[in-house]
C-alpha atoms as a PDB file:
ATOM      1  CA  UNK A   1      -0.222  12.727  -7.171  1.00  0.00           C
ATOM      2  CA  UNK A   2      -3.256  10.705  -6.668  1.00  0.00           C
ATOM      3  CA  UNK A   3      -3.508   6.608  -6.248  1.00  0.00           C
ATOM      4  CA  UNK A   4      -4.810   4.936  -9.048  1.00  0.00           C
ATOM      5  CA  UNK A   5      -8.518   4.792  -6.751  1.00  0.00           C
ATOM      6  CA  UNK A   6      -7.944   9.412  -6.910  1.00  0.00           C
ATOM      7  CA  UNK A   7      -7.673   9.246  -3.417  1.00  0.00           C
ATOM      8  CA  UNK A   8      -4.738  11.497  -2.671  1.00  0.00           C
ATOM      9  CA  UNK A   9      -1.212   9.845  -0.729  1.00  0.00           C
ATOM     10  CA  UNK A  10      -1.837  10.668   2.883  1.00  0.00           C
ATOM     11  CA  UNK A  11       0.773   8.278   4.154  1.00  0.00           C
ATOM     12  CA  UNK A  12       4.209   7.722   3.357  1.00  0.00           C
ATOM     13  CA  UNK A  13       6.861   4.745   4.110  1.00  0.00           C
ATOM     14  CA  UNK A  14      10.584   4.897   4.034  1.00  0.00           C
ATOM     15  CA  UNK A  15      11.824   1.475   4.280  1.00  0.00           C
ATOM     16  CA  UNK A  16      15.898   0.985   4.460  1.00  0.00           C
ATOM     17  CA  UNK A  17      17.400  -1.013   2.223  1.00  0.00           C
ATOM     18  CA  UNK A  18      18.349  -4.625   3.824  1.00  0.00           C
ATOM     19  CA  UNK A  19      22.138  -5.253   5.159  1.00  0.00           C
ATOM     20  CA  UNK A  20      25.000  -5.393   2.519  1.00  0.00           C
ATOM     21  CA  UNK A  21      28.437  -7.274   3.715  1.00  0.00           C
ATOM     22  CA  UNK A  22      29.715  -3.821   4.194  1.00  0.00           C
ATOM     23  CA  UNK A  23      27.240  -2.544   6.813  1.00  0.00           C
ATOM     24  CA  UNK A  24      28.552  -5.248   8.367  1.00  0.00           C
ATOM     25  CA  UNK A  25      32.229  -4.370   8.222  1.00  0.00           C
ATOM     26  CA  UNK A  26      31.110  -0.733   9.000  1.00  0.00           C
ATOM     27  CA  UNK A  27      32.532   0.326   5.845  1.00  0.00           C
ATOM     28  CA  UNK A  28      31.099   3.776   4.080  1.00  0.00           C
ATOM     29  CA  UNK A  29      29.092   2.659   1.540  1.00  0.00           C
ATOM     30  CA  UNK A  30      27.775   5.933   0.063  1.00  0.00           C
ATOM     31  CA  UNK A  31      27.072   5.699  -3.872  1.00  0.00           C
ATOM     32  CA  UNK A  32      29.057   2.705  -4.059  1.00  0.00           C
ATOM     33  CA  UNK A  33      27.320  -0.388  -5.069  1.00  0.00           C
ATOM     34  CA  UNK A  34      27.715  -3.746  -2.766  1.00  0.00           C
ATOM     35  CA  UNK A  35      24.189  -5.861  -2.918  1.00  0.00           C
ATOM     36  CA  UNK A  36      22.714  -7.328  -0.393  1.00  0.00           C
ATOM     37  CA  UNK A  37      24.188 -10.588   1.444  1.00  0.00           C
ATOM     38  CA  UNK A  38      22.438 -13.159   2.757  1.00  0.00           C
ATOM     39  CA  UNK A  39      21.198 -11.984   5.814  1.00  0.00           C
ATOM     40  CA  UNK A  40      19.906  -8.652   4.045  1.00  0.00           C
ATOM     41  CA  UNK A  41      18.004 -11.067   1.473  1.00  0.00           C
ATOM     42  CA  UNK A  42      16.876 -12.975   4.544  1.00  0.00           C
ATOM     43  CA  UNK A  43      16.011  -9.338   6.427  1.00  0.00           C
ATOM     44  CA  UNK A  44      13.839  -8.117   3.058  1.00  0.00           C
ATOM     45  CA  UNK A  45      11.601 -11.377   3.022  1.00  0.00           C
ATOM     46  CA  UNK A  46      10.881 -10.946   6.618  1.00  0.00           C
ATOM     47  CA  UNK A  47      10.044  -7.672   6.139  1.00  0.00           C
ATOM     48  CA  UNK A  48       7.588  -8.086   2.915  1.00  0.00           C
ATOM     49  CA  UNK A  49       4.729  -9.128   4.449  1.00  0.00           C
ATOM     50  CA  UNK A  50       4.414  -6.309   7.240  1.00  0.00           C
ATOM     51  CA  UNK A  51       5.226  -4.058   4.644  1.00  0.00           C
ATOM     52  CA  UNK A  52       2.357  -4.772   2.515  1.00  0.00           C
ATOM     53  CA  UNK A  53      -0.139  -4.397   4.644  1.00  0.00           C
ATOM     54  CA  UNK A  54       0.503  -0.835   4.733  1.00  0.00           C
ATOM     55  CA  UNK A  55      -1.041  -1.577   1.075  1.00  0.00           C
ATOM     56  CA  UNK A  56       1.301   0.795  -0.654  1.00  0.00           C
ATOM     57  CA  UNK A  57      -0.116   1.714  -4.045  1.00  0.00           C
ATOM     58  CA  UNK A  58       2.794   3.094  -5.464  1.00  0.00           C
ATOM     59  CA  UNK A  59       6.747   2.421  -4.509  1.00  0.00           C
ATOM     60  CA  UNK A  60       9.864   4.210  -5.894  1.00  0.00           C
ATOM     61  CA  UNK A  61      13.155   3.427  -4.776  1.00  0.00           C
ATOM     62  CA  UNK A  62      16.860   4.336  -4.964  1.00  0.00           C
ATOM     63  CA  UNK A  63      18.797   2.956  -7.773  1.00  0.00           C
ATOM     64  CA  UNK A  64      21.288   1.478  -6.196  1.00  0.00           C
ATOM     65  CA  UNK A  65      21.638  -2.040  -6.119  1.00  0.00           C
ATOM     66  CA  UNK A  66      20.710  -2.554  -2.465  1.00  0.00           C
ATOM     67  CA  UNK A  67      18.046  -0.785  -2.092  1.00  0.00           C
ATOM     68  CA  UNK A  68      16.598  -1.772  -5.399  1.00  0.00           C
ATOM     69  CA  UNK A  69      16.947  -5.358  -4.704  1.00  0.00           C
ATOM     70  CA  UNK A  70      14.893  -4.696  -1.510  1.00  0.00           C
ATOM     71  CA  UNK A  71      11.979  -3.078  -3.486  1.00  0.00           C
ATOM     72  CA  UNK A  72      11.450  -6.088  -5.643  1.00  0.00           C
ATOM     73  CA  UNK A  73      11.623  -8.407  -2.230  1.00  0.00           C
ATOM     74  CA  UNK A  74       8.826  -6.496  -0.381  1.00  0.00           C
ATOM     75  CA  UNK A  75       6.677  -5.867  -3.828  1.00  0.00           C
ATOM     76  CA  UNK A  76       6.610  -9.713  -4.930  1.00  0.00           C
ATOM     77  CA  UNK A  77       3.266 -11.019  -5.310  1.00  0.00           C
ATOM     78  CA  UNK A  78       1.749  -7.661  -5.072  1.00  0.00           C
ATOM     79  CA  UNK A  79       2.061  -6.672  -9.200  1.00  0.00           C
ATOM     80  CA  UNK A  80       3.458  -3.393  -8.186  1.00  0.00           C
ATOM     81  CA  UNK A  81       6.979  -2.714 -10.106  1.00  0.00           C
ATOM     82  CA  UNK A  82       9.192  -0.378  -8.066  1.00  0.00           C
ATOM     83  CA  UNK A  83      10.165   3.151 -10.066  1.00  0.00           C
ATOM     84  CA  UNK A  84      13.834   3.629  -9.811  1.00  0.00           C
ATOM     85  CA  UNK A  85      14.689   7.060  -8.530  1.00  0.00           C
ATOM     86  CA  UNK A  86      18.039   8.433  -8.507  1.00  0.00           C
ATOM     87  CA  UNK A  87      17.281  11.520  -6.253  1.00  0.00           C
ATOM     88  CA  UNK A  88      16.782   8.815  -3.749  1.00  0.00           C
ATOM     89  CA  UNK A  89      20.421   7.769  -3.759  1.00  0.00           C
ATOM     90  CA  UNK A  90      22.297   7.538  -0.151  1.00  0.00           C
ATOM     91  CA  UNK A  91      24.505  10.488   0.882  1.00  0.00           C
ATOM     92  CA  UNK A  92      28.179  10.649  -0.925  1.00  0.00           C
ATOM     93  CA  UNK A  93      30.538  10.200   1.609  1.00  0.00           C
ATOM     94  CA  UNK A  94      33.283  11.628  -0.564  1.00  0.00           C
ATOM     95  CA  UNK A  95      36.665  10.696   0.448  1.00  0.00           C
ATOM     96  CA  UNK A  96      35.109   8.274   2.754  1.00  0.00           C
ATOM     97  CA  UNK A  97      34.038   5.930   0.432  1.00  0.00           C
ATOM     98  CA  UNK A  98      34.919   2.854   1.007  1.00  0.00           C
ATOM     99  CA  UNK A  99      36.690   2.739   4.275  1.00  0.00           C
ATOM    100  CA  UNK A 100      35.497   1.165   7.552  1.00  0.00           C
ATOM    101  CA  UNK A 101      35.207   3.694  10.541  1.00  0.00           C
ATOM    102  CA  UNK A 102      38.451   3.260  12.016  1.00  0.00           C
ATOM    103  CA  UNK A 103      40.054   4.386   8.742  1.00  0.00           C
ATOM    104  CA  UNK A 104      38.011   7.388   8.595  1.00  0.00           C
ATOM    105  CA  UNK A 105      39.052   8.284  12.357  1.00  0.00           C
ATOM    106  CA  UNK A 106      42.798   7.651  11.988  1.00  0.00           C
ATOM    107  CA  UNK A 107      42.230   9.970   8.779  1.00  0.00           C
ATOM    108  CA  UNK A 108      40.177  12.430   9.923  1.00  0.00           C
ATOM    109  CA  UNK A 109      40.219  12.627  13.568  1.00  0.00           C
ATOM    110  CA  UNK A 110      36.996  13.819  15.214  1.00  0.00           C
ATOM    111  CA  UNK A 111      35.251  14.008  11.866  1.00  0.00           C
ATOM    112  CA  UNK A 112      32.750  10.760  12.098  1.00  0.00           C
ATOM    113  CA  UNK A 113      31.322  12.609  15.419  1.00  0.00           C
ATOM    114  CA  UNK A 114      30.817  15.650  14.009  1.00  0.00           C
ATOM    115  CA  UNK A 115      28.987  14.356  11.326  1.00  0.00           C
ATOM    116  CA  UNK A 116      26.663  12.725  13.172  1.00  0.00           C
ATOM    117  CA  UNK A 117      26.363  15.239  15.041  1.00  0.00           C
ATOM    118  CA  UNK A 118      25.560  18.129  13.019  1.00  0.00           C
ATOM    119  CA  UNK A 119      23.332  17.924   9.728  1.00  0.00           C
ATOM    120  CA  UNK A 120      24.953  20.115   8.237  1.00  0.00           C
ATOM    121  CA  UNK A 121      28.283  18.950   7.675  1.00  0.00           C
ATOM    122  CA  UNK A 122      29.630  17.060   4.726  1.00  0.00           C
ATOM    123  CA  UNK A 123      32.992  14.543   4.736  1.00  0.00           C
ATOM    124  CA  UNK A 124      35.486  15.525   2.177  1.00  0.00           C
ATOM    125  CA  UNK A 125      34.196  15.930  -1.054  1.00  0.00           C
ATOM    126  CA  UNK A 126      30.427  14.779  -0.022  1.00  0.00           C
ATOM    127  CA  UNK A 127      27.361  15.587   0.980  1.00  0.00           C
ATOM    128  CA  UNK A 128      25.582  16.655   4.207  1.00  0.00           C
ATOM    129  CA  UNK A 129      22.150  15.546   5.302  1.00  0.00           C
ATOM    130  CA  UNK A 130      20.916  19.067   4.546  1.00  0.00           C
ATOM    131  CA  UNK A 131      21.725  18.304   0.891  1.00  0.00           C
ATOM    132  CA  UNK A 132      20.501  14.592   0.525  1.00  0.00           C
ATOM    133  CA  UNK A 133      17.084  16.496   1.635  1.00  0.00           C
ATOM    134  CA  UNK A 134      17.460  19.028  -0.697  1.00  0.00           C
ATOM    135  CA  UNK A 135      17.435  16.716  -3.179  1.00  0.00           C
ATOM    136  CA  UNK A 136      14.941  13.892  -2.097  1.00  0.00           C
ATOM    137  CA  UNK A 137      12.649  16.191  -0.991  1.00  0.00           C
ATOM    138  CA  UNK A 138      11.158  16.839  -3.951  1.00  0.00           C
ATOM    139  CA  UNK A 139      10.493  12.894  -4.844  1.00  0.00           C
ATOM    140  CA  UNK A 140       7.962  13.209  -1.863  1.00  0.00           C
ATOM    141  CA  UNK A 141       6.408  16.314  -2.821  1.00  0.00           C
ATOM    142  CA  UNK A 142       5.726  15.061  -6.255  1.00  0.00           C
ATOM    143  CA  UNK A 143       4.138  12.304  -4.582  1.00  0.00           C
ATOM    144  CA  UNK A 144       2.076  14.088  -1.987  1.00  0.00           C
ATOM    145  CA  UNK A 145       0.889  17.083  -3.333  1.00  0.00           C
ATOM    146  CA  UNK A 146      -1.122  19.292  -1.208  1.00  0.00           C
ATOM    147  CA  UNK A 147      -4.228  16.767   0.734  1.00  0.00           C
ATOM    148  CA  UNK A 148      -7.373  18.552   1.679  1.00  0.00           C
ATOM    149  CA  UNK A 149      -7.620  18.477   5.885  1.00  0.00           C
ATOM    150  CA  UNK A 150      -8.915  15.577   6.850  1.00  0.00           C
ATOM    151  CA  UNK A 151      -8.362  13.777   3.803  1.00  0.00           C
ATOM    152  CA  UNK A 152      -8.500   9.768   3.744  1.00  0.00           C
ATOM    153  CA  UNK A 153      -6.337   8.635   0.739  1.00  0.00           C
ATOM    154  CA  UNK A 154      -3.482   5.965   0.010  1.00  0.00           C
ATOM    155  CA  UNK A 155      -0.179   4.884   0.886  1.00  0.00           C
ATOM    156  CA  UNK A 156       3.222   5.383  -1.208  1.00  0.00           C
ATOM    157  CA  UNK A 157       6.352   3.469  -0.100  1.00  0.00           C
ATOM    158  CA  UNK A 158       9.715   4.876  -0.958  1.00  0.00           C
ATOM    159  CA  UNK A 159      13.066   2.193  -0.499  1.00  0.00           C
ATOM    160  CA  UNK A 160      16.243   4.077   0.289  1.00  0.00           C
ATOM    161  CA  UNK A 161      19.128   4.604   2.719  1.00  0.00           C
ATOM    162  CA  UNK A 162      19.232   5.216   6.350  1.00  0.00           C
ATOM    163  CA  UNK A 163      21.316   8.970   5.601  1.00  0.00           C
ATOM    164  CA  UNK A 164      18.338   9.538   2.845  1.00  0.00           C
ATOM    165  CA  UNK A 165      15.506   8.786   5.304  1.00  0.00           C
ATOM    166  CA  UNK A 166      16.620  10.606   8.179  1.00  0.00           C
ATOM    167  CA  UNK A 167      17.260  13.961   6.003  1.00  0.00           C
ATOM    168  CA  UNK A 168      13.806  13.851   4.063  1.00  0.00           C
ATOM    169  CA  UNK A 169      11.890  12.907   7.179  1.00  0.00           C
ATOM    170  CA  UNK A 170      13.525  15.902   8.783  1.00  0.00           C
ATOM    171  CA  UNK A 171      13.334  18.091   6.230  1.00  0.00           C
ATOM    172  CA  UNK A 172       9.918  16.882   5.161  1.00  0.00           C
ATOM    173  CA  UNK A 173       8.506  17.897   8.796  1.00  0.00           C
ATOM    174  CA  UNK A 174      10.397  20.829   8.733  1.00  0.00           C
ATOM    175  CA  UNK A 175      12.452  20.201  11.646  1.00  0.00           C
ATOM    176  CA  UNK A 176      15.294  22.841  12.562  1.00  0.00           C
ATOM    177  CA  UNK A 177      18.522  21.845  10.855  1.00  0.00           C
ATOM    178  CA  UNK A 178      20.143  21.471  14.441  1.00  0.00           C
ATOM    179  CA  UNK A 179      17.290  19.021  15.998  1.00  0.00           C
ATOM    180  CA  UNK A 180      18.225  16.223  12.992  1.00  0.00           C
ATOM    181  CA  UNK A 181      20.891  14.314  14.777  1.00  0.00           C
ATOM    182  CA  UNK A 182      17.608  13.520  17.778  1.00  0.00           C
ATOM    183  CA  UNK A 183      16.256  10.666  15.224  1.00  0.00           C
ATOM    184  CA  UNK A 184      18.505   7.232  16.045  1.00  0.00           C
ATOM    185  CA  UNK A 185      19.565   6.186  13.159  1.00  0.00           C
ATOM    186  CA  UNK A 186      17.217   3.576  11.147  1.00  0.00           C
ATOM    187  CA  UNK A 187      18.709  -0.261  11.478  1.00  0.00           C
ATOM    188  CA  UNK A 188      18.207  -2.210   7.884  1.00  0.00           C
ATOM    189  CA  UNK A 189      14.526  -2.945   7.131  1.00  0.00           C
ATOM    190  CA  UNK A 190      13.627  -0.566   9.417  1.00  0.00           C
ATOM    191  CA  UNK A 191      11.196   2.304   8.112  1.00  0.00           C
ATOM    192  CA  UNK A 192       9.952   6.191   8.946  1.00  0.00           C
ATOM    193  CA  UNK A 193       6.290   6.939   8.721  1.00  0.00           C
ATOM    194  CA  UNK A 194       5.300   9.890   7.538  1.00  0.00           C
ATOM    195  CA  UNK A 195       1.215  10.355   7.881  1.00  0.00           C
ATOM    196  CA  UNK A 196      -1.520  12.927   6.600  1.00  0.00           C
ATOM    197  CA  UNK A 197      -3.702  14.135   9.873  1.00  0.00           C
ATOM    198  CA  UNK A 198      -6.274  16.115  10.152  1.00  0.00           C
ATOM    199  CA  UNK A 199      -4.634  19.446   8.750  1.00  0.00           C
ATOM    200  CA  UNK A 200      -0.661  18.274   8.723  1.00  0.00           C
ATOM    201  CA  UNK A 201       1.830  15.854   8.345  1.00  0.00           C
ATOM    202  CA  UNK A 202       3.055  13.724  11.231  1.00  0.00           C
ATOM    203  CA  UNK A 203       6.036  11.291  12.450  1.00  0.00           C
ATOM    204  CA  UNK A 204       3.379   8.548  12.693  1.00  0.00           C
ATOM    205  CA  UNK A 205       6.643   6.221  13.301  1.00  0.00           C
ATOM    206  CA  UNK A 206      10.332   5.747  13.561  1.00  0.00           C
ATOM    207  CA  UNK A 207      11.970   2.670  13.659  1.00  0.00           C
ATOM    208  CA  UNK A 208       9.666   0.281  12.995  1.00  0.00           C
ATOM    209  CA  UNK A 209      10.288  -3.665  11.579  1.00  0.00           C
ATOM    210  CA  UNK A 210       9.536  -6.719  11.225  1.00  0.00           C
END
């Protein structure tokens, strides 16, 4: 894909979605809906102005409510309209959905370590890391293309989940499977760059906010 300008994307953001009453419960969200509360509203306005002036040109984000209503926070003003994208969706937690983390321990004992330790394994009836990349990968991809070395070109911003980010960075960088869990997990409004340089693509940042 190429910005509206033709210069190719060279630099992608993944922003997390602002905090919903249930990240602050510590209750599995998954592909359940909650929206934002106040303090996630509060946590997307902050965040608008530093994210703009990454000057995205394009931004597609999850469909989910969340992360949705954080797209239209950090594009007002700019006239850019957020694409929902349903490949961008957060990782099904299965069996977990919906419980807070000391329900999923006293249910499955052991399990909540495990999977955040190992990329590769999925709660009950879910998904694992490994296939929230295999699906979101390609949303980048389509995005990026193939940029000549050395290429100068524009910025794409993609809204999504903290499970969705950390898998596509990963697997976007081609990181081994096993090396995944080394990337802290992304607080809300926090975002990954991913950055076109000289001949590659780069971690330009983890982490960052407002």
């Amino acid at each position: 894909m190429t910005a509206p300008g033709g210069e190719p994307i060279t630099r992608v953001v993944l922003l997390r979605h602002g905090q919903t009453a249930w990240n602050a419960e510590r209750r599995m969200q998954g592909r359940l809906d909650p929206p934002l509360d106040e303090t996630g509203e509060a946590q997307a306005a902050a965040v608008a102005p530093v994210v703009q002036r990454f000057e995205p040109v394009v931004v597609v984000a999850s469909d989910q409510t969340r992360a949705f209503q954080t797209a239209l926070a950090v594009t007002e003003g700019t006239g850019l309209e957020p694409r929902k994208e349903p490949r961008l969706r957060e990782t099904d937690v299965g069996a977990w959905s919906g419980l807070v983390h000391t329900e999923v321990q006293a249910g499955w004992p052991g399990a909540l370590e495990r999977w955040g330790n190992d990329a590769s394994f999925a709660p009950p009836d879910g998904e694992s890391r490994v296939d929230v990349a295999a699906r979101g990968l390609p949303v980048v991809h389509e995005l990026v293309g193939t940029p000549e070395p050395d290429a100068e070109g524009a910025t794409a911003l993609l809204v999504a989940h903290g499970g969705t980010i950390t898998g596509v960075t990963c697997g976007f960088l081609g990181w081994p499977v096993e090396l995944w869990p080394s990337l802290q997990p992304l607080g809300n409004c926090r975002w990954s760059v991913l950055q076109f340089r000289r001949d590659r693509w780069r971690l330009a940042e983890w982490g960052g906010g407002a």
